[in-house]
Protein backbone atom coordinates (compact mmCIF):
# COMPACT_ATOMS: atom_id res chain seq x y z
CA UNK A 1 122.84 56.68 125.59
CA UNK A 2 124.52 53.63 123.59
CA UNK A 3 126.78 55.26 120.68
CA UNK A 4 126.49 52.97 117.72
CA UNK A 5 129.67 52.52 115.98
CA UNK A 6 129.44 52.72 112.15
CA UNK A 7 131.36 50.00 110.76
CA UNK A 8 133.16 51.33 107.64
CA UNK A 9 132.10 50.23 104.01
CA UNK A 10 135.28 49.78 101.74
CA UNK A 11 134.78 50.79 98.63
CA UNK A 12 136.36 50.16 95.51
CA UNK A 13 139.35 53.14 94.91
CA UNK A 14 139.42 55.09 92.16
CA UNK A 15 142.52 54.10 90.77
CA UNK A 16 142.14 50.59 91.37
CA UNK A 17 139.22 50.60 88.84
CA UNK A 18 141.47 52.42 86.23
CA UNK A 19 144.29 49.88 86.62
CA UNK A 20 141.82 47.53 85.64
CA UNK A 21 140.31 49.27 82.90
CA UNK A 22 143.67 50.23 81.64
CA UNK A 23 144.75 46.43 81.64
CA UNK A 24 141.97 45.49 79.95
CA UNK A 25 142.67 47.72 77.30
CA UNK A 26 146.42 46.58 77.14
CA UNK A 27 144.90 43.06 76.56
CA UNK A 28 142.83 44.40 73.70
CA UNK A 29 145.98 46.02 72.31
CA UNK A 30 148.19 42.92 72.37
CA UNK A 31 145.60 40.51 70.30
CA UNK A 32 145.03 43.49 68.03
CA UNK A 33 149.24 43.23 67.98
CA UNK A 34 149.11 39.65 67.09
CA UNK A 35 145.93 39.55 64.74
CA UNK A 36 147.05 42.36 62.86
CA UNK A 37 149.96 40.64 60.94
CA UNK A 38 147.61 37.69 60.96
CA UNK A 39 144.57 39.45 58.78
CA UNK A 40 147.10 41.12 56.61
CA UNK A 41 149.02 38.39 55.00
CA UNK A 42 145.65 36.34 54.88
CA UNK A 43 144.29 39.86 52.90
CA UNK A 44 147.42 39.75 50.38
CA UNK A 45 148.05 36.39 50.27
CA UNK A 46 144.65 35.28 50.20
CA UNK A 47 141.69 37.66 49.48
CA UNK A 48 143.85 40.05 47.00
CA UNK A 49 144.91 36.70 44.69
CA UNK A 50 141.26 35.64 44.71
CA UNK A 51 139.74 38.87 43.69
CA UNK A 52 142.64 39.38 40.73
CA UNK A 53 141.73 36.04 39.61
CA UNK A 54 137.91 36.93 39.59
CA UNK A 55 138.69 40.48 37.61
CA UNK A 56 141.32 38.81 35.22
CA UNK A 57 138.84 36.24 33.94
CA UNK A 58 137.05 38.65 32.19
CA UNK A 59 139.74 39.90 30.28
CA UNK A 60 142.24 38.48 27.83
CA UNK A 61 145.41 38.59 28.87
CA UNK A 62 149.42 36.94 27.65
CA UNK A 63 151.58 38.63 30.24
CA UNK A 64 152.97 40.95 27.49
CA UNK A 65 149.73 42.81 26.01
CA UNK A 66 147.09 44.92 27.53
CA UNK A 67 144.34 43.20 28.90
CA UNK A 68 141.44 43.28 26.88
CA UNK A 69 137.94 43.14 28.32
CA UNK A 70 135.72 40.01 26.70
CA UNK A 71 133.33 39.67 29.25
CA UNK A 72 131.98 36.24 30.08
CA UNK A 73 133.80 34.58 26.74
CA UNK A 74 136.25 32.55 28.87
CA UNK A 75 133.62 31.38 30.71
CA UNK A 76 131.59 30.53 27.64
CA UNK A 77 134.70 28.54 26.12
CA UNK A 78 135.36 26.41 29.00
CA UNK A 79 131.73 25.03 28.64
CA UNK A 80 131.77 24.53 24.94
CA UNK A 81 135.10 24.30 23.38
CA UNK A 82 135.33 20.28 22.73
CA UNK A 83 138.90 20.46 24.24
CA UNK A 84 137.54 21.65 27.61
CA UNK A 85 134.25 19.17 27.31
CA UNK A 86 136.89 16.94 27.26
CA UNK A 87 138.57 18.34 30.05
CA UNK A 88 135.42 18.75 32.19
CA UNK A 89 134.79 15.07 31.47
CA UNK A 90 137.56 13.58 32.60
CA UNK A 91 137.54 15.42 35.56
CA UNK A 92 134.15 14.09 36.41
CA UNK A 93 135.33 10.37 35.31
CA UNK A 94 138.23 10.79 37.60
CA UNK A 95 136.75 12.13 40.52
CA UNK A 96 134.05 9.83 40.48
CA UNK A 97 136.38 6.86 40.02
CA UNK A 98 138.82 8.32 42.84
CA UNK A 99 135.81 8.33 45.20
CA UNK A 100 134.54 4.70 44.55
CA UNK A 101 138.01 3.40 45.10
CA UNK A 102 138.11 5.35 47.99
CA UNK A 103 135.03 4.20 49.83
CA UNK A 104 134.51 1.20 48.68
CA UNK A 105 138.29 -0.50 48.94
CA UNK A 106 139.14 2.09 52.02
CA UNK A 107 135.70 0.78 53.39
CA UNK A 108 136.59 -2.92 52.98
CA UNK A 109 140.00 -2.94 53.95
CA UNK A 110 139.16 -0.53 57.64
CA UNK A 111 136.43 -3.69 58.21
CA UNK A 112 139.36 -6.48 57.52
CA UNK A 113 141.47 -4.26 60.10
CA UNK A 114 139.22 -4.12 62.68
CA UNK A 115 139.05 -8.48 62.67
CA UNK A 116 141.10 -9.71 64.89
CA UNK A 117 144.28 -11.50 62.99
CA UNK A 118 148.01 -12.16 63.95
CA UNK A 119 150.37 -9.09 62.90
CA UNK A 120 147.69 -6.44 62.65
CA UNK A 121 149.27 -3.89 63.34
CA UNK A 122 152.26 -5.11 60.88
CA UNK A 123 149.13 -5.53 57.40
CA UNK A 124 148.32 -1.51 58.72
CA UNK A 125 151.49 -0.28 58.42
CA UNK A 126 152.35 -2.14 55.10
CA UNK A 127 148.89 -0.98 53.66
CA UNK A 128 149.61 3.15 54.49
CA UNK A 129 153.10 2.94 53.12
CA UNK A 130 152.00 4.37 49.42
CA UNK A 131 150.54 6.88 50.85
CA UNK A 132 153.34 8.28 52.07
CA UNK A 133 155.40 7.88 49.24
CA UNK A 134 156.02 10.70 46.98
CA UNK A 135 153.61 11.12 43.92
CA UNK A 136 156.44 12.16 41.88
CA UNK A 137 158.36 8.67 42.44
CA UNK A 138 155.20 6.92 42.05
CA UNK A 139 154.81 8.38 38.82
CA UNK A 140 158.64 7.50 37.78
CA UNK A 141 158.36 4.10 38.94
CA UNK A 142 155.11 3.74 36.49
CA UNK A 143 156.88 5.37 33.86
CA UNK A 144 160.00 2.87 33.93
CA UNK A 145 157.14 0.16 33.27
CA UNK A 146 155.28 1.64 30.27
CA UNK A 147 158.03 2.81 28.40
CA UNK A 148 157.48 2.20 24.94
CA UNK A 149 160.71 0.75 24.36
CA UNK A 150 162.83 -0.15 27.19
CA UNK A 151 159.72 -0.61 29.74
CA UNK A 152 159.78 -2.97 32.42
CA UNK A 153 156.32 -4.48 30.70
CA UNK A 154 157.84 -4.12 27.24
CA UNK A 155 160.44 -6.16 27.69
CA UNK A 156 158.52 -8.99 29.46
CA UNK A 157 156.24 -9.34 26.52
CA UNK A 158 159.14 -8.91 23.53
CA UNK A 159 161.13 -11.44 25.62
CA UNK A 160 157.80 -13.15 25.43
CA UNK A 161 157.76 -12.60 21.55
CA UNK A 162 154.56 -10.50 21.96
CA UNK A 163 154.20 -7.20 19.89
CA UNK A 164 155.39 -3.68 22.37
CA UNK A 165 152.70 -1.74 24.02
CA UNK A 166 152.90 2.35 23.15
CA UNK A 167 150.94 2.84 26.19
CA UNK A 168 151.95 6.60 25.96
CA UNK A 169 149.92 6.53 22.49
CA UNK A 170 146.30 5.36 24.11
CA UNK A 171 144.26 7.13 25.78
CA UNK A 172 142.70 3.90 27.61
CA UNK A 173 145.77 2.88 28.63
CA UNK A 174 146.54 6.06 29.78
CA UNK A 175 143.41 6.91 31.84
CA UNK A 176 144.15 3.24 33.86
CA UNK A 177 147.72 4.00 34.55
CA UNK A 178 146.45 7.37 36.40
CA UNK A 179 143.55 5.78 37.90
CA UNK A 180 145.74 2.55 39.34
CA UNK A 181 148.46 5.52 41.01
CA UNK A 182 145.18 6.68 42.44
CA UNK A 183 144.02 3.47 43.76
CA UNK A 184 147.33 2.59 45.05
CA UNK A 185 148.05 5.38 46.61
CA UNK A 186 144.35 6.68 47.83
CA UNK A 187 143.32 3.49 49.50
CA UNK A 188 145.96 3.22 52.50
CA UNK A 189 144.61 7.14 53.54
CA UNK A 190 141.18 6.28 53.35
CA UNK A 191 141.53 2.95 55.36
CA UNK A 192 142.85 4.93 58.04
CA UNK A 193 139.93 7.44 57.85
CA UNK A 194 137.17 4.83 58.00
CA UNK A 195 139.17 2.56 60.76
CA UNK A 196 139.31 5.66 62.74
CA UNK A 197 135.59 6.08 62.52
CA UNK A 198 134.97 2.01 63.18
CA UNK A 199 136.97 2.36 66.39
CA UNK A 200 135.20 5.32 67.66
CA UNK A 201 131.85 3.42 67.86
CA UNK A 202 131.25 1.82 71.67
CA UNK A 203 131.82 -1.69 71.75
CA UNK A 204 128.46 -1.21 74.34
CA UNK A 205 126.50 -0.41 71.02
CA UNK A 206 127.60 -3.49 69.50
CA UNK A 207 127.04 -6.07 72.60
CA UNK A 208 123.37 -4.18 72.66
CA UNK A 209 122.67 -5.33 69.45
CA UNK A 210 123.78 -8.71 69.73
CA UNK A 211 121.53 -9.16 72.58
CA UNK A 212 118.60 -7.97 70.61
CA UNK A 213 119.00 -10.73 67.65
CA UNK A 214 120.22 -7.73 65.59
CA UNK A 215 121.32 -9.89 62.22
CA UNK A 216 125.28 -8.41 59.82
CA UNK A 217 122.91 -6.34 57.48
CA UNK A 218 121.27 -4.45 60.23
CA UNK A 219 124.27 -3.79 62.29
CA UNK A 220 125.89 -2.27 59.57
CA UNK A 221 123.36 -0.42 58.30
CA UNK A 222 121.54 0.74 61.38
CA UNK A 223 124.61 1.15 63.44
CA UNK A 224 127.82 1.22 61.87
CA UNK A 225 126.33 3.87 59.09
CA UNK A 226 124.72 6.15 61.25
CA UNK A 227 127.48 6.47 63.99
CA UNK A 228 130.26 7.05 61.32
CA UNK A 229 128.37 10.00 59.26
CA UNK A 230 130.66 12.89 60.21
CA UNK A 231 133.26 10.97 59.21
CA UNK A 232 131.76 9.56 56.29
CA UNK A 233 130.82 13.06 55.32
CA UNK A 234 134.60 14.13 56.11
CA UNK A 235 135.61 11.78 53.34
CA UNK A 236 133.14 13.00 50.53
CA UNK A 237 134.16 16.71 51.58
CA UNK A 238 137.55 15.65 50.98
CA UNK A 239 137.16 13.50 48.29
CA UNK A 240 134.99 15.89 46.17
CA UNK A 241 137.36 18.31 46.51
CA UNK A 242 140.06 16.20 45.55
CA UNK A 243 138.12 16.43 42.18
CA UNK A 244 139.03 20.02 41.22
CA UNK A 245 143.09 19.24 42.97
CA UNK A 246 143.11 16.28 40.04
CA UNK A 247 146.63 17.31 38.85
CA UNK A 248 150.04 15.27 39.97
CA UNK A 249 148.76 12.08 37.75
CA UNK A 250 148.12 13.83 34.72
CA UNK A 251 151.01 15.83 34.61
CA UNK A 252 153.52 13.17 35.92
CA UNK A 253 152.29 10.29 34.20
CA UNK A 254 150.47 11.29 30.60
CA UNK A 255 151.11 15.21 30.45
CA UNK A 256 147.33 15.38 29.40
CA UNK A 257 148.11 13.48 26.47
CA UNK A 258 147.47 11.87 24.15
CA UNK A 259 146.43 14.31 22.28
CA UNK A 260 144.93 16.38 25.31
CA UNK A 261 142.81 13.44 25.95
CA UNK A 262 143.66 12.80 29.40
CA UNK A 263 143.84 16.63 30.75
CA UNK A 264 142.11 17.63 33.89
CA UNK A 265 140.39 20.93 35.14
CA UNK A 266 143.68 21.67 37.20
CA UNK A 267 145.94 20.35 34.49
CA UNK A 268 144.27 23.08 31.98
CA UNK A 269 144.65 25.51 34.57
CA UNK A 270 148.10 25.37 34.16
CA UNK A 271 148.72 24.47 30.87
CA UNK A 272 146.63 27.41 29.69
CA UNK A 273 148.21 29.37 32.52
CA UNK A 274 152.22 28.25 31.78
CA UNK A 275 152.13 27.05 28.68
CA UNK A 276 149.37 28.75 26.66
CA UNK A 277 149.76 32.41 28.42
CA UNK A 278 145.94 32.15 28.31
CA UNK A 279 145.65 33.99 31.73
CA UNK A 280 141.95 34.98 31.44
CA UNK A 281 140.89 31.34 30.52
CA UNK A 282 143.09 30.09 33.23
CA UNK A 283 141.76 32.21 36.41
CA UNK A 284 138.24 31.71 34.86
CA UNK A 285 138.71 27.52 35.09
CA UNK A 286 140.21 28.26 38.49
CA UNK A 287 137.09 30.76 39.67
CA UNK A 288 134.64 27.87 38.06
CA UNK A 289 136.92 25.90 40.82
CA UNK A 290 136.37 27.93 44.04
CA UNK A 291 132.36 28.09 42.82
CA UNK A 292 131.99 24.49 42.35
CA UNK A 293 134.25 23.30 45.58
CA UNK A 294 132.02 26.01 48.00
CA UNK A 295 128.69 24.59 46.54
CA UNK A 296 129.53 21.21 46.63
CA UNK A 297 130.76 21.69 50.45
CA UNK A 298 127.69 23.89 51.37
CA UNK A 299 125.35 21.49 49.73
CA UNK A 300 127.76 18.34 51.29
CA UNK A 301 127.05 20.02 54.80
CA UNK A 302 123.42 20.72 54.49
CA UNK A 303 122.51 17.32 52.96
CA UNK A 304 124.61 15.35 56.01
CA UNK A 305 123.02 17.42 58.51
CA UNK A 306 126.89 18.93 59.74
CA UNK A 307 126.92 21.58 62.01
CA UNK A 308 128.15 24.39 60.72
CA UNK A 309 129.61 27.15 63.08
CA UNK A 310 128.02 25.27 66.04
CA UNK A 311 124.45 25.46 64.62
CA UNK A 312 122.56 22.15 62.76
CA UNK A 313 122.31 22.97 59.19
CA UNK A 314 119.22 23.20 58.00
C-alpha cells in the first residue's frame, strides 16, 4: 500500500508574530515621541493664550490691580462707545476698500499679463516689487512726502507759491495716504494670485469655446469665473481676513490720528492693550476678532461650495 507523504504546512512562529507586534508598537511610540512636543507648544502657545484672552475680557484689568469681574461691559463698549463705532467703521471702510483694489486692479492687471507683449516677464517682475518691500519703509517714504513742513509735496507747492498741506491734521487726507500704501502694495500679490489661477485653466477649454461662437462676455463669465473659484475664494478668505490684521498703515503712517479718527480694530487692540492698559477691552476686541474671522471663513467656505476636510460643504 502507497504511503502518502504529508507535505508540511509552515506556519507563522511565535516569535516572529511578536517581533512584529512589538515593532509596530515601537512605531506608535516614536510619532507619539515626535507629536508630543508638537501638541504641547501648540497647547501653551496657542490654546492657553486664546482661552486667557477669552477669561480676561470679562474682567477689568491694568497690569497692576486685581482684576475685577464686569461681565459682558467690554463687550458692550466696543459696540457703542462712539470712539470704537468709529473704530469698527473704519475697519469696515478699509477692508472693503482693500478688497476692491484687490480684485478689481489684481484682476485687470493678471488679464494684461496673460496677453502676449514684449518683456513680459520684465512688467511682472516690476509690478510684484512693492510687495516685497517692507511696510515700514513704505510708510517712511510716504511720510518724507506729507510732512507738514519739509515734505517732498510741501515743498513742490510753496516753491509753487501754493499754501502747505497739514496732511497729518485731516482725516481725508489721512484715510487716502493708508489706502494708496494699500493699493500699492496689495495689487502686485494679488496679480500673482489671479495669474496663477488664469494659467491653470486648459488652453483646450478655451479653443472649445472658440469653436462654438462663444462671444468675450461669455468666456469670461462662463469659463474663466467658474474654473478660477477656489482661487477666487482663496483671495476673499484672505482678503477678509486681512480686515481684522488692518494694522501696519495706521500705526506707521497716521498713528490712528487725527484725533483717533483713523484707528482700526487691530490698532485699538493695541493701543488699549500698550498704551491704555485696558487689558479686558483689548482681549475682548481681539475675541470679537477670532469670532468674526471663523464665521466669515465658515460662511466663505459654505457659500463657495469649498471642501472642507475632504467633504463638499453643504
Amino acid at each position: 500500500m502507497a504511503v502518502m507523504e504529508q507535505v508540511p504546512v509552515v506556519q507563522e512562529s511565535a516569535p516572529r508574530r511578536r517581533s512584529g507586534r512589538s515593532l509596530e508598537k515601537r512605531r506608535i511610540r516614536f510619532a507619539w515621541c515626535v507629536l508630543i512636543p508638537c501638541i504641547a507648544v501648540f497647547l501653551i502657545m496657542s490654546v492657553l493664550p486664546l482661552g486667557l484672552a477669552v477669561v480676561l475680557s470679562f474682567f477689568e484689568w491694568n497690569l497692576v490691580q486685581t482684576p475685577t469681574f464686569v461681565g459682558f461691559k467690554n463687550y458692550v463698549s466696543v459696540f457703542t462707545e462712539s470712539s470704537n463705532l468709529l473704530m469698527l467703521g473704519n475697519t469696515l471702510l478699509f477692508g472693503v476698500a482693500n478688497l476692491v483694489i484687490t480684485f478689481v486692479f489684481g484682476f485687470l492687471t493678471a488679464a494684461f499679463f496673460t496677453a502676449k507683449i514684449r518683456g513680459q516677464s520684465a512688467f511682472r517682475v516690476i509690478w510684484y516689487i512693492p510687495s516685497i518691500i517692507s511696510l515700514s519703509i513704505t510708510a517712511q517714504l510716504i511720510n518724507t512726502w506729507i510732512d507738514g513742513s519739509t515734505g517732498v509735496i510741501n515743498t513742490i507747492i510753496s516753491n509753487l507759491g501754493g499754501e502747505k498741506i497739514v496732511f497729518t491734521r485731516s482725516t481725508g487726507w489721512m484715510y487716502f495716504w493708508i489706502l494708496f500704501v494699500c493699493a500699492w502694495r496689495g495689487m502686485g500679490s494679488g496679480a500673482l494670485l489671479f495669474l496663477a489661477g488664469m494659467n491653470g485653466i486648459s488652453r483646450d477649454v478655451y479653443e472649445a469655446a472658440d469653436i462654438d461662437g462663444v462671444n468675450r462676455r461669455q468666456r469670461f463669465f462662463r469659463i474663466t469665473i467658474p474654473c478660477m473659484s477656489n482661487m477666487l475664494a482663496y483671495i476673499l478668505i484672505v482678503t477678509v481676513l486681512g480686515i481684522f490684521s488692518f494694522f501696519e498703515p495706521v500705526q506707521l503712517i497716521s498713528n490712528g490720528g487725527p484725533n483717533l479718527s483713523t484707528r482700526t480694530l487691530m490698532f485699538a487692540i493695541y493701543d488699549e492693550a500698550i498704551n491704555n492698559m485696558n487689558i479686558g477691552l483689548a482681549t475682548s476686541m481681539s475675541t470679537i476678532v477670532l469670532i468674526c474671522g471663523v464665521t466669515l471663513t465658515r460662511l466663505n467656505f459654505k457659500f463657495t461650495g469649498i471642501d472642507i476636510g475632504g467633504k463638499h460643504a453643504d
